[in-house]
Protein backbone atom coordinates (compact mmCIF):
# COMPACT_ATOMS: atom_id res chain seq x y z
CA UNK A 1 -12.99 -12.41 -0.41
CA UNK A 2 -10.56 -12.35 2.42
CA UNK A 3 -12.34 -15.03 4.72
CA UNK A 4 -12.70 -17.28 1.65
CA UNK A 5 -10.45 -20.32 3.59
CA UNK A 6 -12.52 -23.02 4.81
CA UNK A 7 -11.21 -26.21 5.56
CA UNK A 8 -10.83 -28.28 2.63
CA UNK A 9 -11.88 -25.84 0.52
CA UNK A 10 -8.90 -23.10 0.77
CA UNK A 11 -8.73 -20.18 -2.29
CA UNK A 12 -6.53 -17.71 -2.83
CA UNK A 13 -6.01 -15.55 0.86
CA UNK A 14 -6.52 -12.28 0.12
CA UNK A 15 -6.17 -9.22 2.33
CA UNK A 16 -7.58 -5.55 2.26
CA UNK A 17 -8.00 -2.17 3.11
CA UNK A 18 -10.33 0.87 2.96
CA UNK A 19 -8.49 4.46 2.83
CA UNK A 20 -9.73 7.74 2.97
CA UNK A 21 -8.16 10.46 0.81
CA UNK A 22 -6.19 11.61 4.06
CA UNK A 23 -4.95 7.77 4.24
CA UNK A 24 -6.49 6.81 7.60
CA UNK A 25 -7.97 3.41 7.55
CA UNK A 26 -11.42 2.62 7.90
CA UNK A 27 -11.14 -0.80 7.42
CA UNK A 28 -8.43 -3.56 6.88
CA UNK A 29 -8.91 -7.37 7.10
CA UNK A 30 -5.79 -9.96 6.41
CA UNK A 31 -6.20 -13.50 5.19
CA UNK A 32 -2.88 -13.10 3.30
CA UNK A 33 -0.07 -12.32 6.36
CA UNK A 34 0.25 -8.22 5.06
CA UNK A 35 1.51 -6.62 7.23
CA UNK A 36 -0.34 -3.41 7.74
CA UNK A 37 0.98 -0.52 9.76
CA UNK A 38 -0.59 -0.09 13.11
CA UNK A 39 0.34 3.77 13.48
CA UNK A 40 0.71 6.11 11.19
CA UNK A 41 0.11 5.84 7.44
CA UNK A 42 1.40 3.72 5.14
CA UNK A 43 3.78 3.55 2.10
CA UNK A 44 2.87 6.38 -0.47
CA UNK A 45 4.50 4.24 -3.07
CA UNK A 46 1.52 1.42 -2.81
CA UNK A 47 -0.73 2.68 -5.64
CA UNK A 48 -3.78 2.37 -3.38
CA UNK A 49 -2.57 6.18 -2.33
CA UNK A 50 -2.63 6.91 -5.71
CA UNK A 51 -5.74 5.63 -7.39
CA UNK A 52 -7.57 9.18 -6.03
CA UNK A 53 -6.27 10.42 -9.14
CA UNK A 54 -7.75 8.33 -11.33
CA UNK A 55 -11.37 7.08 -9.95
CA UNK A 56 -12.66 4.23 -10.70
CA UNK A 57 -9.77 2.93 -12.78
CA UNK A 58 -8.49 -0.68 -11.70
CA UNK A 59 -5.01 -0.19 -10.87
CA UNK A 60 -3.00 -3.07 -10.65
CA UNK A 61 0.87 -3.40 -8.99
CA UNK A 62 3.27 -5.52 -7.86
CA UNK A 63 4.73 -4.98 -4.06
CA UNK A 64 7.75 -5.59 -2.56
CA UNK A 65 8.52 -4.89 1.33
CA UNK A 66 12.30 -4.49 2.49
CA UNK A 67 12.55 -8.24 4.21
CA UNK A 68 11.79 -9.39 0.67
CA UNK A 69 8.13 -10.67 0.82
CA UNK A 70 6.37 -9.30 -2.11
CA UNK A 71 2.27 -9.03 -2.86
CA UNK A 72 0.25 -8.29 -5.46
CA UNK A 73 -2.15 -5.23 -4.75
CA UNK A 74 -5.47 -4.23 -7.00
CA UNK A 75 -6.41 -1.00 -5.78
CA UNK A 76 -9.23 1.22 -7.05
CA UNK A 77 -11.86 4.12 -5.54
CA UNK A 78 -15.22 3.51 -4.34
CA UNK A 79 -18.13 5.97 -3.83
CA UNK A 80 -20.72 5.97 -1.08
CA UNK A 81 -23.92 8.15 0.17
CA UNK A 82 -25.03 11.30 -1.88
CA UNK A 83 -28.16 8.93 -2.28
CA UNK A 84 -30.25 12.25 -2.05
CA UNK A 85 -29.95 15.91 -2.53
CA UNK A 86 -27.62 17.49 -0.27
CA UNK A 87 -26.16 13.93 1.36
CA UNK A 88 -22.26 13.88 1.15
CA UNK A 89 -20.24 11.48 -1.55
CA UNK A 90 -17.71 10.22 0.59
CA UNK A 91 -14.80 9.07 -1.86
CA UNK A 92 -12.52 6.33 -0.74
CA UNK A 93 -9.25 3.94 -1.91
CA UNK A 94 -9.76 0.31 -1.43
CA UNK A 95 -7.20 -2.76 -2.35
CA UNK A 96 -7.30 -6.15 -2.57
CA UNK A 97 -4.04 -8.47 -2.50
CA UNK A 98 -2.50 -11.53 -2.07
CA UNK A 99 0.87 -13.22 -1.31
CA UNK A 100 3.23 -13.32 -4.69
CA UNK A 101 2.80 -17.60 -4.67
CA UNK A 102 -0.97 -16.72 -5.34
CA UNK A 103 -0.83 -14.06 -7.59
CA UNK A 104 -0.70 -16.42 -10.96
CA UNK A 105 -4.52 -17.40 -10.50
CA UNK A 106 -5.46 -14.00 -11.02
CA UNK A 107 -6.34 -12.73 -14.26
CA UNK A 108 -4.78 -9.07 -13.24
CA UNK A 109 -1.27 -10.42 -13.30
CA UNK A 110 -1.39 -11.40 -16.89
CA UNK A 111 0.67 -8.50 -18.44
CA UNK A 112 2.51 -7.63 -15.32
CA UNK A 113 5.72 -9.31 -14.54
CA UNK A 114 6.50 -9.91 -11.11
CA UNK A 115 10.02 -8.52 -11.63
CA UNK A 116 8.31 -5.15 -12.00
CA UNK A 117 7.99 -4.81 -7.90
CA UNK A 118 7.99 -1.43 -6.43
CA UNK A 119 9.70 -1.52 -3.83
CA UNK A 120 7.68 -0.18 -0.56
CA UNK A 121 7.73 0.16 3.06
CA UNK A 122 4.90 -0.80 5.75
CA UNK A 123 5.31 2.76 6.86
CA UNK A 124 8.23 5.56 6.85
CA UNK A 125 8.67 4.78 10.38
CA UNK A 126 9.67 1.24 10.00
CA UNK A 127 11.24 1.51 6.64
CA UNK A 128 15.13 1.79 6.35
CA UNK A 129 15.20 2.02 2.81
CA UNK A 130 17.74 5.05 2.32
CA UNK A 131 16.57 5.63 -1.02
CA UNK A 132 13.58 6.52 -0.76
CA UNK A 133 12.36 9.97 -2.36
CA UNK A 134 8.95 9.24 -1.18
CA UNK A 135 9.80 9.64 2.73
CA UNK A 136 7.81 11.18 5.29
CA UNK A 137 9.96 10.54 8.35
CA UNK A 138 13.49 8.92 9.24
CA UNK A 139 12.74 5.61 10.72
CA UNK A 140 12.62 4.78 14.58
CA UNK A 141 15.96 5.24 15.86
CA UNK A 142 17.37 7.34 13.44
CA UNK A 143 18.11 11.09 13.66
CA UNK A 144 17.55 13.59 10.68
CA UNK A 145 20.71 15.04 9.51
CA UNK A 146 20.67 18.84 8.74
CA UNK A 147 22.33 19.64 5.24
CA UNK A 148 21.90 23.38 4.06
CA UNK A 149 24.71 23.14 1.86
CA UNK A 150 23.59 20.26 -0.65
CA UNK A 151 20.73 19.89 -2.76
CA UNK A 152 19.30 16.10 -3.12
CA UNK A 153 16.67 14.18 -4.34
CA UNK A 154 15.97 12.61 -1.02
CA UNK A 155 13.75 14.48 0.87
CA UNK A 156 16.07 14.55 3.98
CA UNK A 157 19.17 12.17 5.24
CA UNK A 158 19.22 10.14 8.21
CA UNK A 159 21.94 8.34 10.69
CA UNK A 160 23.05 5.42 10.07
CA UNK A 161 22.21 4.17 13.44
């Protein structure tokens, strides 16, 4: 699907990934400009984290990324081995997307308005979203500020700079 772009002949450029339960990557191939995160995991908000909770269901979502590109992500679990008594099942998360401009010749985005984006990161790291109740870790070049005496929904606040 994602090397479906010869010359001439051009569909819609898809990218995706393969995650384990953990989130590392096991395999991620772009034909759609995504840009995946290189270290570290990515946005826990992308429902490909999420589809462990429901396998097998076809989980559909619009993505938007703080420089204002936005994707459209199908995400759902796959099984493999366990083939014979006593082999492992190894359960994983994998997601297909493309570019917003190509999401209207899918038949996924037919009940799901594009103005229902959810707002992610590529990873904590490089996110600056303040926001964020989701976050792992203030982003590079910020410093976590200590607060015993209030209670937030934010996980933990960060400098400014």
């Amino acid at each position: 699907m994602t090397t479906l772009q010869k010359p001439g002949q051009e569909r819609v450029p898809f990218f995706f990934i393969r995650v384990d339960p953990a989130g590392n990557v096991s395999k991620r191939l772009d034909g759609a400009g995504f840009p995946f995160a290189r270290h570290g995991g990515g946005c826990p908000l992308w429902s490909l984290h999420q589809v462990f909770k429901t396998p097998r269901e076809i989980v559909t979502q619009w993505l938007e990324l703080p420089d204002g590109q936005r994707f459209f992500s199908i995400a759902r679990t796959v099984t493999a081995g366990g083939g014979s008594f006593g082999s492992p099942r190894v359960e994983r998360a994998i997601a297909l997307g493309c570019a917003a401009e190509h999401a209207g010749k899918l038949v996924y985005t037919q009940n799901l308005p594009p103005e229902a984006a959810t707002p992610i990161g590529v990873t904590c790291r490089l996110c600056h979203r303040t926001e964020c109740t989701a976050r792992s870790a203030p982003p590079i070049g910020r410093q976590i500020l200590p607060d015993d005496i209030r209670r937030t929904s934010l996980p933990f606040g960060f400098s400014d700079s």
